[in-house]
N, C-alpha and C. Protein backbone atom coordinates (compact mmCIF):
# COMPACT_ATOMS: atom_id res chain seq x y z
N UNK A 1 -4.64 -18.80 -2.63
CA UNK A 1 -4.67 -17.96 -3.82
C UNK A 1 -5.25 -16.59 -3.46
N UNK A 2 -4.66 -15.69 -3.82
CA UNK A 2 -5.24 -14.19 -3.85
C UNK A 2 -6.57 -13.73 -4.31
N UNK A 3 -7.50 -12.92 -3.67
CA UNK A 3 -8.33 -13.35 -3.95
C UNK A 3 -8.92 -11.78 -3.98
N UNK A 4 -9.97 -11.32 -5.32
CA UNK A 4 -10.05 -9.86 -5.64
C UNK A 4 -11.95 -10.19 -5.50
N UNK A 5 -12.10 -8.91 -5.30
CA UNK A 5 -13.40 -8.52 -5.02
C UNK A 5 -13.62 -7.54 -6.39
N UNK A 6 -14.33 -7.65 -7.59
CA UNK A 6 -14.75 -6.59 -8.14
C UNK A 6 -16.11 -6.20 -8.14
N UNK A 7 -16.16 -5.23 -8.09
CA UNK A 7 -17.26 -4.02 -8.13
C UNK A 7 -17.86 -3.20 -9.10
N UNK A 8 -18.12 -3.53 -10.05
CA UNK A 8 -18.72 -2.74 -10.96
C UNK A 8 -19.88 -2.84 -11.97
N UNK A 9 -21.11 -1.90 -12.24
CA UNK A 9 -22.40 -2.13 -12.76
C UNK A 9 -22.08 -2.11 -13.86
N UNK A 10 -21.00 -1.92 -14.89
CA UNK A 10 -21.02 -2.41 -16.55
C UNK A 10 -20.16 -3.61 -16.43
N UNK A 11 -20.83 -5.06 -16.70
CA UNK A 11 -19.88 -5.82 -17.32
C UNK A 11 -19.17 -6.19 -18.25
N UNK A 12 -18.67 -5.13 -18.78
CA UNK A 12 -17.72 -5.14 -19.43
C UNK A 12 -16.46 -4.64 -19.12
N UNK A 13 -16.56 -4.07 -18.07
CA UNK A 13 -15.76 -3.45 -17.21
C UNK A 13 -15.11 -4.77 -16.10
N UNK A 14 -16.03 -5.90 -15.70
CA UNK A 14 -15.87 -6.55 -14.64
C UNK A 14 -14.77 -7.90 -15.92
N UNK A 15 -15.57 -8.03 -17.40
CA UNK A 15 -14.61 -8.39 -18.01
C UNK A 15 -13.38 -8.34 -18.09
N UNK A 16 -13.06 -6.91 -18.35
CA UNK A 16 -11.91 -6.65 -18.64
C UNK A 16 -11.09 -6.88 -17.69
N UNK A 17 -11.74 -6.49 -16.16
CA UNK A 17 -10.68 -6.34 -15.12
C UNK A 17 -10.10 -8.13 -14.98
N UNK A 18 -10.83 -8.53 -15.20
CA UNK A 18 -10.54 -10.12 -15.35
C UNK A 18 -9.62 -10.59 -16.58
N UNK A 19 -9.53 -9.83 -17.47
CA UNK A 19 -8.72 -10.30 -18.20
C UNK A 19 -6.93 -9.98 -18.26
N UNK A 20 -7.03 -8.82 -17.74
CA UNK A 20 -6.29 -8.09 -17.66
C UNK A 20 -5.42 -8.42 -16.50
N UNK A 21 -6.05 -9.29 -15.47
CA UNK A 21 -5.52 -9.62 -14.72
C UNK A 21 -5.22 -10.93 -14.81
N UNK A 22 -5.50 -11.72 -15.49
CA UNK A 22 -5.61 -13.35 -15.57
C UNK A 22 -4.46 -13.65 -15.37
N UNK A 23 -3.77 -13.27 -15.77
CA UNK A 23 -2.10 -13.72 -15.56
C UNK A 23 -1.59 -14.33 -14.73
N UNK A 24 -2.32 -13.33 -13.57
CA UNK A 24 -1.84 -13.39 -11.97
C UNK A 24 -2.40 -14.33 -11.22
N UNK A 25 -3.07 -15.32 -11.88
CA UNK A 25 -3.64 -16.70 -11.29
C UNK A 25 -4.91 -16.00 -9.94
N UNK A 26 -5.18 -15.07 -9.90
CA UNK A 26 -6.33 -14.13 -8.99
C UNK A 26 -7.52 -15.21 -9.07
N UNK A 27 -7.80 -15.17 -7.72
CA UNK A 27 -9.63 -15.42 -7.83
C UNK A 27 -10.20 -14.25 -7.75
N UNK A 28 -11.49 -14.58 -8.46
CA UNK A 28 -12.59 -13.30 -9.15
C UNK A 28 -13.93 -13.52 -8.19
N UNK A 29 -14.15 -12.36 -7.28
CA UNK A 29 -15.48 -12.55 -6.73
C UNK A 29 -16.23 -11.15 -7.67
N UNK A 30 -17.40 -11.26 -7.66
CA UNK A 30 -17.76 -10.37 -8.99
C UNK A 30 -19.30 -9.67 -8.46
N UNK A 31 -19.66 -8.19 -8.72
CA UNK A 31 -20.79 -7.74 -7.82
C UNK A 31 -21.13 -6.68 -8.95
N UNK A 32 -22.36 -6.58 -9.00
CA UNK A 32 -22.86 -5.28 -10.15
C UNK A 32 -23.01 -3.94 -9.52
N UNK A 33 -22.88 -3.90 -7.84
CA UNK A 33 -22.97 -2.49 -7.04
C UNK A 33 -22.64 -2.97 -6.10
N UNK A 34 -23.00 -1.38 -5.31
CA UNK A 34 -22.23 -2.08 -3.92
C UNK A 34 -22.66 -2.84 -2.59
N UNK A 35 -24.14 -3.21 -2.90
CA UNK A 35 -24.51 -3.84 -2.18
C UNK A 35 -24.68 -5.31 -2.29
N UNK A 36 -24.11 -6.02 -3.37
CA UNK A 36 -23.68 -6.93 -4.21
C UNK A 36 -22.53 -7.45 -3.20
N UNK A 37 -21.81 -6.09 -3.69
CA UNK A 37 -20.20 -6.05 -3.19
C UNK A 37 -19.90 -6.56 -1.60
N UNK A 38 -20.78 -5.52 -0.86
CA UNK A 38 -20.53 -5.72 0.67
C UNK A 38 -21.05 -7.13 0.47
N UNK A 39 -22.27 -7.68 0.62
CA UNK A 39 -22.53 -9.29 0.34
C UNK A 39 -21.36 -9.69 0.86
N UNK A 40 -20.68 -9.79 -0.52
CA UNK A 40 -19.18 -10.48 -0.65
C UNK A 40 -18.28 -10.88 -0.01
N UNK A 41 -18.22 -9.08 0.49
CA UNK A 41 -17.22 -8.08 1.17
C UNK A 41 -16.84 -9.92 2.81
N UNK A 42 -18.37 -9.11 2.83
CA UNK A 42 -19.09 -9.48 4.35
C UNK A 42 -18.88 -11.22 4.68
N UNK A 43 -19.31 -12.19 3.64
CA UNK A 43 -19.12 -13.16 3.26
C UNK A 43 -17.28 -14.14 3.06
N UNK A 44 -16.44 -13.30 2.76
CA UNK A 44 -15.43 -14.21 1.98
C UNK A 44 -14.16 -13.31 2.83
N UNK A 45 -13.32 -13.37 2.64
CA UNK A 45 -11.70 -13.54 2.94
C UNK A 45 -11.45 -12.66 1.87
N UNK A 46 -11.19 -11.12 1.08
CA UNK A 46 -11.08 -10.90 0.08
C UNK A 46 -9.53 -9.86 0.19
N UNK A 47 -8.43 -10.17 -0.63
CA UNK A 47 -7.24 -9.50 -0.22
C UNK A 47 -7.54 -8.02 -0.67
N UNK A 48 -7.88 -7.85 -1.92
CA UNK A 48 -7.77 -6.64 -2.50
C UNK A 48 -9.26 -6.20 -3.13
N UNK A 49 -10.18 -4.88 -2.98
CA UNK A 49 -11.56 -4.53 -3.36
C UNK A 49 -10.72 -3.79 -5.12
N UNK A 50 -11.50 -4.08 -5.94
CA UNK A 50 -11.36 -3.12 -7.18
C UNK A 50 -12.60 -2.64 -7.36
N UNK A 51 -13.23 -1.09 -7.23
CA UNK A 51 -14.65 -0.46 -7.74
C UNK A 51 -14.65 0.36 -8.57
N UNK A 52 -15.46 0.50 -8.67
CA UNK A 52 -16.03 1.83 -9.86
C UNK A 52 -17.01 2.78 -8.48
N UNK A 53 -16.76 4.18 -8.83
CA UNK A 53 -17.64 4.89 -7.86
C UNK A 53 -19.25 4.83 -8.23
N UNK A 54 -19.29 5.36 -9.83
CA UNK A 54 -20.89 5.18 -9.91
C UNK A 54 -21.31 4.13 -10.56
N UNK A 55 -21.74 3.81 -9.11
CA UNK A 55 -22.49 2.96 -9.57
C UNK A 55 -24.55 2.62 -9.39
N UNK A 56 -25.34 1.77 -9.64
CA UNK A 56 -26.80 1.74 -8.65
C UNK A 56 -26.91 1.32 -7.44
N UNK A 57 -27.76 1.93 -6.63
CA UNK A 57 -28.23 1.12 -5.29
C UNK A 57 -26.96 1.36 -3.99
N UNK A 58 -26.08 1.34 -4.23
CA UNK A 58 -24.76 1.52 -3.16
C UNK A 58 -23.64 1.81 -3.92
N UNK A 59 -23.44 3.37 -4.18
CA UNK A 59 -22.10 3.85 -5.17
C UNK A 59 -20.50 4.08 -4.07
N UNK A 60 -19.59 3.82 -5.05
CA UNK A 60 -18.04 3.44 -4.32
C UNK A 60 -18.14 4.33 -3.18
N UNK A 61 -18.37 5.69 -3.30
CA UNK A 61 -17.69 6.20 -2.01
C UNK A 61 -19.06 5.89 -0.52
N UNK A 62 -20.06 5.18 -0.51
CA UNK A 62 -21.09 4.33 0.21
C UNK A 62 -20.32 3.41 0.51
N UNK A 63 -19.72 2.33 -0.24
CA UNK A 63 -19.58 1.25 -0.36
C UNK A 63 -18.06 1.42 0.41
N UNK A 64 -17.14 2.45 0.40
CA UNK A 64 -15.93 2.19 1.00
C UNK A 64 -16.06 2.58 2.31
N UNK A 65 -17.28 3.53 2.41
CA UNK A 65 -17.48 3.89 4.38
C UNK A 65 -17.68 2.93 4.78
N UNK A 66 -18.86 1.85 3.94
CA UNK A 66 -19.29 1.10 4.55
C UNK A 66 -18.38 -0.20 4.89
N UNK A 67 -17.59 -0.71 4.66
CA UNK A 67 -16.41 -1.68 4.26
C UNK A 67 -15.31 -1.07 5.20
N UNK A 68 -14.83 -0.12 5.51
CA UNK A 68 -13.91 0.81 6.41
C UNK A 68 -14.42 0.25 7.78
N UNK A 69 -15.87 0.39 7.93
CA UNK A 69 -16.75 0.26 9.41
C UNK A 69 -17.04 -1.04 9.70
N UNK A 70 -17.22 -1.72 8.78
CA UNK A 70 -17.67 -3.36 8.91
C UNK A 70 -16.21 -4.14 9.66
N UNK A 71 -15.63 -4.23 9.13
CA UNK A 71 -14.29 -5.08 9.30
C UNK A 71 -12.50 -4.41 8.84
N UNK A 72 -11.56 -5.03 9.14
CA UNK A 72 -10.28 -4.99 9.33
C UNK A 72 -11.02 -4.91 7.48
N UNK A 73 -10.23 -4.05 7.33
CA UNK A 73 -10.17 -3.74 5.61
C UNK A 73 -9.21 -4.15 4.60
N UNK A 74 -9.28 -4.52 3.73
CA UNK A 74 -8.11 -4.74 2.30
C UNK A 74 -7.94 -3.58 1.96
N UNK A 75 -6.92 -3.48 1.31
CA UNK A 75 -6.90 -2.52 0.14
C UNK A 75 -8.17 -2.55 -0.69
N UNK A 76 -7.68 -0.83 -0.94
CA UNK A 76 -9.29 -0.56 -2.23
C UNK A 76 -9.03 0.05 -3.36
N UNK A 77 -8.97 -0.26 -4.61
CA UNK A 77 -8.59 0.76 -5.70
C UNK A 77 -10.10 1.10 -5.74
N UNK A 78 -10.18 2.21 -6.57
CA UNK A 78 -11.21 2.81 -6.79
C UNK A 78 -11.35 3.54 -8.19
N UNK A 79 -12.03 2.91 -9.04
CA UNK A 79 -12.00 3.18 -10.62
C UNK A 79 -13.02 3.94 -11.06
N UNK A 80 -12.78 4.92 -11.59
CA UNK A 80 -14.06 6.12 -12.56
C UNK A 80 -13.69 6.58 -13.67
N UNK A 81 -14.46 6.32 -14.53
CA UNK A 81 -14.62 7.18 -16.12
C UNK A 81 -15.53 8.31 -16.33
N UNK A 82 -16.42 8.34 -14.59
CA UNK A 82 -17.06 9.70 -14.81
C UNK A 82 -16.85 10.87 -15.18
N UNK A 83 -15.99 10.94 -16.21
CA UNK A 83 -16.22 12.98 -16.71
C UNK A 83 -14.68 13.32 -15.91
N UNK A 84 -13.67 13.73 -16.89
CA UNK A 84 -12.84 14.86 -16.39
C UNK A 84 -12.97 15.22 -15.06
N UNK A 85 -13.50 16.15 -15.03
CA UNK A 85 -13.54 17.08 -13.89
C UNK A 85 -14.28 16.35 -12.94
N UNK A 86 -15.25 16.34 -12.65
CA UNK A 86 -15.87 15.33 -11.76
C UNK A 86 -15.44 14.05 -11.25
N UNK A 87 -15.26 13.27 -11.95
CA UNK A 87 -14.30 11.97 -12.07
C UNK A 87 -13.46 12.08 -11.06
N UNK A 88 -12.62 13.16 -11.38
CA UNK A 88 -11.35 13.38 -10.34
C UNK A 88 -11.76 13.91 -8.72
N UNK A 89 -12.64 14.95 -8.99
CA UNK A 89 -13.18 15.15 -7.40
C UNK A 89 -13.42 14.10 -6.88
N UNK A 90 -14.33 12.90 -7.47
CA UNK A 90 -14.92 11.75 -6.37
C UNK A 90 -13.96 10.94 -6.56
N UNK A 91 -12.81 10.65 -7.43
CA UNK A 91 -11.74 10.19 -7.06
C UNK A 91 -10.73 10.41 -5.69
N UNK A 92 -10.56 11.65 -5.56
CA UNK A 92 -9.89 12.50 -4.39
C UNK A 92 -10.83 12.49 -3.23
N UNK A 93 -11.97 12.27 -3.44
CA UNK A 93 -13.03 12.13 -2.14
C UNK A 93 -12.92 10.58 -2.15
N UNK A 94 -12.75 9.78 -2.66
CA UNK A 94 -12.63 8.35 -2.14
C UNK A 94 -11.38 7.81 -1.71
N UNK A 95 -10.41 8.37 -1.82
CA UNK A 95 -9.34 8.46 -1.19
C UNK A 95 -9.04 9.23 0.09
N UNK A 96 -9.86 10.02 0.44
CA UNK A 96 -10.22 10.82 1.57
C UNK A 96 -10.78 9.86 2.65
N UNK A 97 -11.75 9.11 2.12
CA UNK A 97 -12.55 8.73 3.12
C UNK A 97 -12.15 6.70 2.69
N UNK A 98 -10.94 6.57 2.22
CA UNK A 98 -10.41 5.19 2.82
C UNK A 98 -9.84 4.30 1.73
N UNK A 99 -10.30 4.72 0.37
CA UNK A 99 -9.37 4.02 -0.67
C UNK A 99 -7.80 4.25 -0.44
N UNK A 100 -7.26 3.14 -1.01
CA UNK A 100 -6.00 3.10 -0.78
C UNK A 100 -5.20 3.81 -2.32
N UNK A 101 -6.15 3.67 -3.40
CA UNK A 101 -5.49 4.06 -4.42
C UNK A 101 -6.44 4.48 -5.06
N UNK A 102 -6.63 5.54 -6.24
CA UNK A 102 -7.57 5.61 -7.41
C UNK A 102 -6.86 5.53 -8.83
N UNK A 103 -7.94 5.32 -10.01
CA UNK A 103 -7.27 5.21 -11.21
C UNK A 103 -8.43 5.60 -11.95
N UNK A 104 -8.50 6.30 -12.86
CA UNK A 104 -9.22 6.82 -13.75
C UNK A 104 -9.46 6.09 -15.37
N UNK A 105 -10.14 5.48 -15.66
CA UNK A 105 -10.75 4.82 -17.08
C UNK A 105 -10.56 5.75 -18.08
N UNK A 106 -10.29 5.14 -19.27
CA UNK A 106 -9.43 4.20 -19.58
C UNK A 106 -7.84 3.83 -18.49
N UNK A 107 -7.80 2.40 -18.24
CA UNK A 107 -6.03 2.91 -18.03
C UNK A 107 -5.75 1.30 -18.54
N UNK A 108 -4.83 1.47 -18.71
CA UNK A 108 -3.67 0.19 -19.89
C UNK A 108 -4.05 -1.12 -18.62
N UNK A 109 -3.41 -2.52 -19.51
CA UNK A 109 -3.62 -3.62 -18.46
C UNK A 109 -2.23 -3.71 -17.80
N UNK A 110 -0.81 -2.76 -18.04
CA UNK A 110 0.32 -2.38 -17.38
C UNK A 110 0.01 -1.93 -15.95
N UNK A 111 -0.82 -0.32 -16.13
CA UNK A 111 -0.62 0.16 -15.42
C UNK A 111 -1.58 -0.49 -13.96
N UNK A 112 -3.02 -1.26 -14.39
CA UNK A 112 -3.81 -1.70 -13.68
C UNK A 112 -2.73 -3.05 -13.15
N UNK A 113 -2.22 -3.34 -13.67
CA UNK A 113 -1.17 -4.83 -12.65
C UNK A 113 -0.10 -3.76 -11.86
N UNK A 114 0.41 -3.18 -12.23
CA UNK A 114 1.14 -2.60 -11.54
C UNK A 114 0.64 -2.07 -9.88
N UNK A 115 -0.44 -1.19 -10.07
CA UNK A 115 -1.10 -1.00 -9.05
C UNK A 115 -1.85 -2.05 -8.32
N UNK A 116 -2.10 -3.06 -8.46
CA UNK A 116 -2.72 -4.43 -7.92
C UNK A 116 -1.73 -4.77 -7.05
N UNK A 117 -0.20 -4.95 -7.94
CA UNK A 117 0.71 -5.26 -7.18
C UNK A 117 1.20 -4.68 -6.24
N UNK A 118 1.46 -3.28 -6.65
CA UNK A 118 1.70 -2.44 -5.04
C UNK A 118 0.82 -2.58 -4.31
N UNK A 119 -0.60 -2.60 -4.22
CA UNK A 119 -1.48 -2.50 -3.31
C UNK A 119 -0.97 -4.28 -2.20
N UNK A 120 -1.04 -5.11 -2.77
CA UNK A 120 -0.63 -6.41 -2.35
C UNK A 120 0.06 -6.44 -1.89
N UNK A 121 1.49 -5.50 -2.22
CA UNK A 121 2.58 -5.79 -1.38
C UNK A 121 2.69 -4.91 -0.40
N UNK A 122 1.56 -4.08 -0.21
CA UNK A 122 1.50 -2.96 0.86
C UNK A 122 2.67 -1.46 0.44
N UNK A 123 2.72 -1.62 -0.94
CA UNK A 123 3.66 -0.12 -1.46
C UNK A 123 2.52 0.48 -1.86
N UNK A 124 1.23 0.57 -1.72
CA UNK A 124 0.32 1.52 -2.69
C UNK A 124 -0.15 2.53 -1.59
N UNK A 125 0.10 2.00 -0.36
CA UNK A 125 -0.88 2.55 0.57
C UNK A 125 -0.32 3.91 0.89
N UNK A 126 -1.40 4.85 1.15
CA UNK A 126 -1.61 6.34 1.29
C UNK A 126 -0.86 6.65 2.45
């Protein structure tokens, strides 16, 4: 079974991504930052990372150097609702330095399967 790593310090956010995805029969490994995350990362077999950049203690673009350097890597979406303008810079900087995709909060439970799926099938990649 496919197996997702999420990343993010509001759970309600780690909710949703779970729901939204349920469909897809996914296993859910689940982390409140990113040092949670690497744990995980470091620990398990994980096909695909989903994060949020800000986050406490180890924020996404930490957390994707660090994951890039550790091991043979998955795909990484990389999720922010930080602010317009900002939002998008550390979006474009986490894709710089090794995400495979970004998506900006709010986004539909369409467009978030859609991109899961390309990333999986290796169409998302940069």
């Amino acid at each position: 079974m496919t197996k997702l790593l999420l990343i993010d310090d509001d759970q309600k956010i780690l909710d949703l991504l779970q729901l939204y995805l349920a469909q897809d029969n996914f296993t859910f490994l689940l982390a409140n930052d990113g040092n949670e995350g690497m744990e995980l990362f470091l620990e398990n077999s994980v096909d695909l990372v989903i994060m949020d950049i800000f986050m406490p203690n180890m924020d996404g673009i930490q957390t994707i150097i660090e994951m890039k350097n550790k091991k043979n890597c998955c795909p990484i979406l990389i999720i922010s609702g930080g602010g317009e303008l900002t939002g998008l810079e550390f979006l474009r900087q986490a894709k710089a330095l090794g995400a495979d995709e970004a998506m900006v909060k709010p986004f539909s439970k369409d467009e978030l399967r859609k991109t899961v799926q390309s990333l999986l099938t290796g169409h998302g990649r940069s």
